[in-house]
Protein backbone atom coordinates (compact mmCIF):
# COMPACT_ATOMS: atom_id res chain seq x y z
CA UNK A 1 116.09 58.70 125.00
CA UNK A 2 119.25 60.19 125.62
CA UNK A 3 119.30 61.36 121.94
CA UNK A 4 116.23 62.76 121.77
CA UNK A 5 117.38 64.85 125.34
CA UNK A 6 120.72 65.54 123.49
CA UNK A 7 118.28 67.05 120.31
CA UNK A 8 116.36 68.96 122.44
CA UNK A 9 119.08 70.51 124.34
CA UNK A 10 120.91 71.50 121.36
CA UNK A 11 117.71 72.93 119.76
CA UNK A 12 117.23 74.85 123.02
CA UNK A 13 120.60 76.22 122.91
CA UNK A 14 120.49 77.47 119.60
CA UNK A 15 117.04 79.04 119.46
CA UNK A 16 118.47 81.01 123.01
CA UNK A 17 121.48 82.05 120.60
CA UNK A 18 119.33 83.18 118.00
CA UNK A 19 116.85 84.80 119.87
CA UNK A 20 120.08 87.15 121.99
CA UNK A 21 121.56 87.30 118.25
CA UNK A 22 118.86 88.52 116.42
CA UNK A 23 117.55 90.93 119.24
CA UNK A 24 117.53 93.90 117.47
CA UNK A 25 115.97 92.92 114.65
CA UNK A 26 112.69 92.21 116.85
CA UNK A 27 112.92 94.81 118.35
CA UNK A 28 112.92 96.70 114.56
CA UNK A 29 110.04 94.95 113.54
CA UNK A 30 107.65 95.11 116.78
CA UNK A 31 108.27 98.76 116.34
CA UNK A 32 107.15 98.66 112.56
CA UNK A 33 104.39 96.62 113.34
CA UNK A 34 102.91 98.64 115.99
CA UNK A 35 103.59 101.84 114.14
CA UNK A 36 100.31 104.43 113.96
CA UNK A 37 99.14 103.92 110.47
CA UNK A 38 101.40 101.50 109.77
CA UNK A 39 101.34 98.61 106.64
CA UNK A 40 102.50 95.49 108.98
CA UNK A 41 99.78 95.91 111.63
CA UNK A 42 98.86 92.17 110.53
CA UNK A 43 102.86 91.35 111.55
CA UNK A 44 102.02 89.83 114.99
CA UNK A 45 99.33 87.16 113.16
CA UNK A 46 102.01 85.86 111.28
CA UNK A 47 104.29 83.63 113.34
CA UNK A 48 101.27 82.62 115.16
CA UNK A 49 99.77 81.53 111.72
CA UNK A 50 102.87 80.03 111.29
CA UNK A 51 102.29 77.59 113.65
CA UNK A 52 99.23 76.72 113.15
CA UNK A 53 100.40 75.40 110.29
CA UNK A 54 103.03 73.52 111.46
CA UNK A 55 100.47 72.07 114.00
CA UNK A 56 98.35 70.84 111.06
CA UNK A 57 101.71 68.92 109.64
CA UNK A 58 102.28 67.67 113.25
CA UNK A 59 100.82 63.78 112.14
CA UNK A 60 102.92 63.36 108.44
CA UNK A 61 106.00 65.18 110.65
CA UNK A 62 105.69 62.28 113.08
CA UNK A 63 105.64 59.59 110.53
CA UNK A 64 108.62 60.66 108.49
CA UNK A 65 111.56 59.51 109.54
CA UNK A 66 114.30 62.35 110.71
CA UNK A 67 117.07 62.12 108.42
CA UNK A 68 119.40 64.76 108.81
CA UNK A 69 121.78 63.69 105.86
CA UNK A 70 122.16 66.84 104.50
CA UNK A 71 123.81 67.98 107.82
CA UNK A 72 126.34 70.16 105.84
CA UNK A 73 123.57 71.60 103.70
CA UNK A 74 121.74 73.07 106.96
CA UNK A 75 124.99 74.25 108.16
CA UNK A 76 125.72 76.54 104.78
CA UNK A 77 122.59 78.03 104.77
CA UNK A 78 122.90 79.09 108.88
CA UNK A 79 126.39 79.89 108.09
CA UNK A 80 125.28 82.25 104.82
CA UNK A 81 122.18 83.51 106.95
CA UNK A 82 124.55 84.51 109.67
CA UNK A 83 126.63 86.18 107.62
CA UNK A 84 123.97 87.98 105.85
CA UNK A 85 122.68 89.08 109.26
CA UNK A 86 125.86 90.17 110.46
CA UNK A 87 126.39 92.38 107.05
CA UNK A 88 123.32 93.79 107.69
CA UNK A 89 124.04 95.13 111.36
CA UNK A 90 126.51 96.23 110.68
CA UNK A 91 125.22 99.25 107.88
CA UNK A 92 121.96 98.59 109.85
CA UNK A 93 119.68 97.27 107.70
CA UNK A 94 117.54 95.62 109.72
CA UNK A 95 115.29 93.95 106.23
CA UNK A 96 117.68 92.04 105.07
CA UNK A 97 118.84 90.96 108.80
CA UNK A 98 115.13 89.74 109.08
CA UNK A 99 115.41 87.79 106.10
CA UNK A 100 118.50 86.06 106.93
CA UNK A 101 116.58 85.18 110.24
CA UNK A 102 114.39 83.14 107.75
CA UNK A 103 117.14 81.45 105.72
CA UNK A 104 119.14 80.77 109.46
CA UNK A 105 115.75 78.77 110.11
CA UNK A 106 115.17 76.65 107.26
CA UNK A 107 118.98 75.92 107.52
CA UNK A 108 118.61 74.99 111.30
CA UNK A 109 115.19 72.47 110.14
CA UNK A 110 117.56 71.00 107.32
CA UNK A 111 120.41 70.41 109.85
CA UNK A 112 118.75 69.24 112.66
CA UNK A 113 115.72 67.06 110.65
CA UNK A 114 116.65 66.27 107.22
CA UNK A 115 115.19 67.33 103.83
CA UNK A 116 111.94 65.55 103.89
CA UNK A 117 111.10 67.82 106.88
CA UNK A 118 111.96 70.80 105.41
CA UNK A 119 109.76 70.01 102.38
CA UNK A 120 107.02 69.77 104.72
CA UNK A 121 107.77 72.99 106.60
CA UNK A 122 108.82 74.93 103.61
CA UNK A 123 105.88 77.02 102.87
CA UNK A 124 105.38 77.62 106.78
CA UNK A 125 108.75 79.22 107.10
CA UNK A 126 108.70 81.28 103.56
CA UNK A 127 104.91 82.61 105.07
CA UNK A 128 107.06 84.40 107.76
CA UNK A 129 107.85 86.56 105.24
CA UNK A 130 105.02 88.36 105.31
CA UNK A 131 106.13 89.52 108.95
CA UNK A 132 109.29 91.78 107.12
CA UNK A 133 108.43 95.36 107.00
CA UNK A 134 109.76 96.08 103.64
CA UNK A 135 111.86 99.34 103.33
CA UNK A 136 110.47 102.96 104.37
CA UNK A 137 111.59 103.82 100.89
CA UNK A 138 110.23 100.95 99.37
CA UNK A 139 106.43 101.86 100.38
CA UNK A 140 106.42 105.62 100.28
CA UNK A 141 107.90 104.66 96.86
CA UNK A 142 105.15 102.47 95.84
CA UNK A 143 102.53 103.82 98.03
CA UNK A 144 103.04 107.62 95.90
CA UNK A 145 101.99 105.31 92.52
CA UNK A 146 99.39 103.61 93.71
CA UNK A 147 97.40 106.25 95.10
CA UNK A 148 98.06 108.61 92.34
CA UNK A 149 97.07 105.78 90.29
CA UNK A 150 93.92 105.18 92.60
CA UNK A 151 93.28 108.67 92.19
CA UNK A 152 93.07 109.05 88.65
CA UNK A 153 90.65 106.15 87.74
CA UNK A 154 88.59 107.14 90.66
CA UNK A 155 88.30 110.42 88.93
CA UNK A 156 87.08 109.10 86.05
CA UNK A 157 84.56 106.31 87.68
CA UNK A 158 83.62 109.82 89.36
CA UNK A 159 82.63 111.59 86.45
CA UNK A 160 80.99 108.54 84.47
CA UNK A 161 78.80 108.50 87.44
CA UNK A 162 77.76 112.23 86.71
CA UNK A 163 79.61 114.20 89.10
CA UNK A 164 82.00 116.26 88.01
CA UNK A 165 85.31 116.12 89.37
CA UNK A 166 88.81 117.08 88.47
CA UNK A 167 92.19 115.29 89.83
CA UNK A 168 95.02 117.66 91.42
CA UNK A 169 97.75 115.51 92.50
CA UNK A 170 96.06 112.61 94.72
CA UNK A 171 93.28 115.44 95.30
CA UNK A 172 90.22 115.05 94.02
CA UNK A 173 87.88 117.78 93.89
CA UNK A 174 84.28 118.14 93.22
CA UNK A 175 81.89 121.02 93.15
CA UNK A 176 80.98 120.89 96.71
CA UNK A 177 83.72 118.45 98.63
CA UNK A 178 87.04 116.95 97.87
CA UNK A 179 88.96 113.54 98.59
CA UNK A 180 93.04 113.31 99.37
CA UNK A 181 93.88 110.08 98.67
CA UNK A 182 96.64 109.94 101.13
CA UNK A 183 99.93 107.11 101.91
CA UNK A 184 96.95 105.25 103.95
CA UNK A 185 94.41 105.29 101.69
CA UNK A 186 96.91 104.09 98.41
CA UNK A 187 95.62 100.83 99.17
CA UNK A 188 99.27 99.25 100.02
CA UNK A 189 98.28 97.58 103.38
CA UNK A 190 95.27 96.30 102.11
CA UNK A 191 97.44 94.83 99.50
CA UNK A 192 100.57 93.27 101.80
CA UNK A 193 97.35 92.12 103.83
CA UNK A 194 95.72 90.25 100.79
CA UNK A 195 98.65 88.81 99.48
CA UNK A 196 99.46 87.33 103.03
CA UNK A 197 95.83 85.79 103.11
CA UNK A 198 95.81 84.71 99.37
CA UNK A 199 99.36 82.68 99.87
CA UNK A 200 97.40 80.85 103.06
CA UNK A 201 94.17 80.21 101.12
CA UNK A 202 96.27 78.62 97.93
CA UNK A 203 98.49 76.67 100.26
CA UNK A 204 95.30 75.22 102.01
CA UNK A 205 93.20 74.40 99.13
CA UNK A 206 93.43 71.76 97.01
CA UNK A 207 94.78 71.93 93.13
CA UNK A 208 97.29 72.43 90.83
CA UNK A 209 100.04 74.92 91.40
CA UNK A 210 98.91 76.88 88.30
CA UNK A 211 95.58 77.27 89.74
CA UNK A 212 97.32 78.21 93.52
CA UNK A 213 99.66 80.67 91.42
CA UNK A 214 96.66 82.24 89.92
CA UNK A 215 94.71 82.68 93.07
CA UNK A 216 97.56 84.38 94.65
CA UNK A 217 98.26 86.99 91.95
CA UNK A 218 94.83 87.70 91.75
CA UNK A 219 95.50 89.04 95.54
CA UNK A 220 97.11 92.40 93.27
CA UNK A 221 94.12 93.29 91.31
CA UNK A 222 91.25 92.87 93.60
CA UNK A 223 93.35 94.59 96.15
CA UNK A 224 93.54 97.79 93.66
CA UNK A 225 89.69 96.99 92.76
CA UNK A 226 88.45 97.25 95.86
CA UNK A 227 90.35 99.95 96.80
CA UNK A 228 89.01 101.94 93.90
CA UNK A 229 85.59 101.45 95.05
CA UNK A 230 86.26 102.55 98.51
CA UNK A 231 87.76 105.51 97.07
CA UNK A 232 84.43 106.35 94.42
CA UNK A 233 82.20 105.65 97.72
CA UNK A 234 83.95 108.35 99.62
CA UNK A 235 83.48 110.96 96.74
CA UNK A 236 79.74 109.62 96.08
CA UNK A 237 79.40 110.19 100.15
CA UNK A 238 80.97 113.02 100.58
CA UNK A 239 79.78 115.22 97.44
CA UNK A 240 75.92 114.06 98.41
CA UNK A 241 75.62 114.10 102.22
CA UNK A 242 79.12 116.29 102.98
CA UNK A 243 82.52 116.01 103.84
CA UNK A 244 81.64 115.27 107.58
CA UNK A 245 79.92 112.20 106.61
CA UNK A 246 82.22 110.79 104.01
CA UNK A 247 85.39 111.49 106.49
CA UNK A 248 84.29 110.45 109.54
CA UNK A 249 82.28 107.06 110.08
CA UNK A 250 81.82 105.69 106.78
CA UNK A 251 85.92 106.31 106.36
CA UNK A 252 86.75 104.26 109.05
CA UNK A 253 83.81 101.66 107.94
CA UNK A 254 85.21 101.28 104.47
CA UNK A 255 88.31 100.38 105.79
CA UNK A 256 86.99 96.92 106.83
CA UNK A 257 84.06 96.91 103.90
CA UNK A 258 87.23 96.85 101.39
CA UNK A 259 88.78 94.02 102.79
CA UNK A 260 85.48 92.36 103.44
CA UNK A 261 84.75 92.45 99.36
CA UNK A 262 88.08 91.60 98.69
CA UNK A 263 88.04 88.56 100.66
CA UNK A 264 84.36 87.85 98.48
CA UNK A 265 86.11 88.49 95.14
CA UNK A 266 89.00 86.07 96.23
CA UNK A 267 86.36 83.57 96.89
CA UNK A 268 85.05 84.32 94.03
CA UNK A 269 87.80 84.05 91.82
CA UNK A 270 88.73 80.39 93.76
CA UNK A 271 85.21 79.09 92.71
CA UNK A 272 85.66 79.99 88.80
CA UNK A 273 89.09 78.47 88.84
CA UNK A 274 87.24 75.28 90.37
CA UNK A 275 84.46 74.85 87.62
CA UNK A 276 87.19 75.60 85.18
CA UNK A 277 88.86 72.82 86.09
CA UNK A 278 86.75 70.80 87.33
């Protein structure tokens, strides 16, 4: 009893330290996460998933036995992640500092429980991940490919389809109406989003890790797909029934209808991976 209450303290203690230590880089990433056309809306769902999934390890975590022999293990990795985090304040990066916060955990599970519960709560604490804002530079970077990218084979879906349209940057423009594929509409968030929910789905489901590996790749392309076709609707939309109709509530609608058939191709792309090997 008086071990367990000596545990528990010491836990305590540390997650108090941690939490005062690594204050900043909260604050950093609540701010990213509730930023006005932000990529990491999805950033507060993540911890909370988290530990959901924890929760569904709760009987197996019971009925291993807490080893904590690699004691000294634990501490280098909290010692490294530390130091990483420490670094990173201080030419304040806050991106790496969150992912030190993630190695400072795993470290703290391997020094306080052992290895066998770390196995167990590996992928829980690597899914936090998806709760980093990568760098500003990072995603106008790839966000400035991806819609010119989105652009262009929109432009040609476009003009198979009979209208006529012409690309100008990430414009494109049609006889009567045009479509800027702007940072928002690159399809990056729907992308971070996918991936987030595809590394869930494969953890959860049963199979090989080939066949998990492939379902959360396949996150990438159906992300761009979809996109795409959210992108050729708007044109379709807006060259037939006007730019006020295309921009205004079917724009905000496609937003969820493109993560809606994303989530069906995913699905979709789980069930021929089944019958394959099956």
């Amino acid at each position: 009893m008086k071990t367990k209450l000596s545990s528990l303290l010491k836990i305590t203690l540390v997650s108090g330290l941690l939490a005062a230590i690594y204050y900043p880089t909260f604050v950093w990433m609540v701010g990213r996460w509730m930023a006005k056309e932000g990529y990491y809306s999805h950033g507060f769902l993540v911890p909370l998933v988290c530990l959901v999934l924890v929760w569904m390890k709760k009987n197996e975590l019971q009925n291993l036995r807490r080893r904590p022999q690699n004691a000294g293990y634990g501490l280098g990795l909290i010692i490294a992640g530390v130091g990483i985090h420490l670094i990173s304040m201080w030419w304040r990066i806050h991106f790496t500092s969150a992912i030190s916060m993630i190695i400072v955990l795993a470290g703290l599970v391997l020094y306080f429980f052992g290895r066998g519960v770390l196995r167990k709560l590996l992928f829980p604490i690597a899914f936090l991940i998806f709760m980093v804002p990568i760098p500003l530079v990072m995603i106008a970077n790839i966000s400035l490919k991806m819609k010119l990218f989105v652009a262009q084979a929109a432009t040609i879906i476009v003009n198979r389809l009979s209208i006529p349209a012409v690309r100008d940057g990430s414009m494109i423009l049609m006889r009567n109406s045009y479509i800027e594929v702007g940072a928002p509409c690159s399809g990056l968030k729907s992308l971070i989003s996918l991936l987030a929910l595809s590394a869930v789905f494969a953890y959860l489901i049963r199979g090989s890790y080939l066949k998990k590996s492939i379902l959360f790749l396949a996150a990438v392309p159906i992300a761009i797909l979809s996109n795409m076709l959210r992108i050729v609707l708007l044109c379709i939309i807006s060259e037939i029934y006007g730019m006020e109709v295309g921009l205004g509530f079917f724009h905000d609608f496609s937003g969820f209808l493109v993560f809606a058939i994303a989530l069906v191709l995913l699905l979709g792309v789980n069930k021929a991976l089944s019958v394959r090997t099956g």
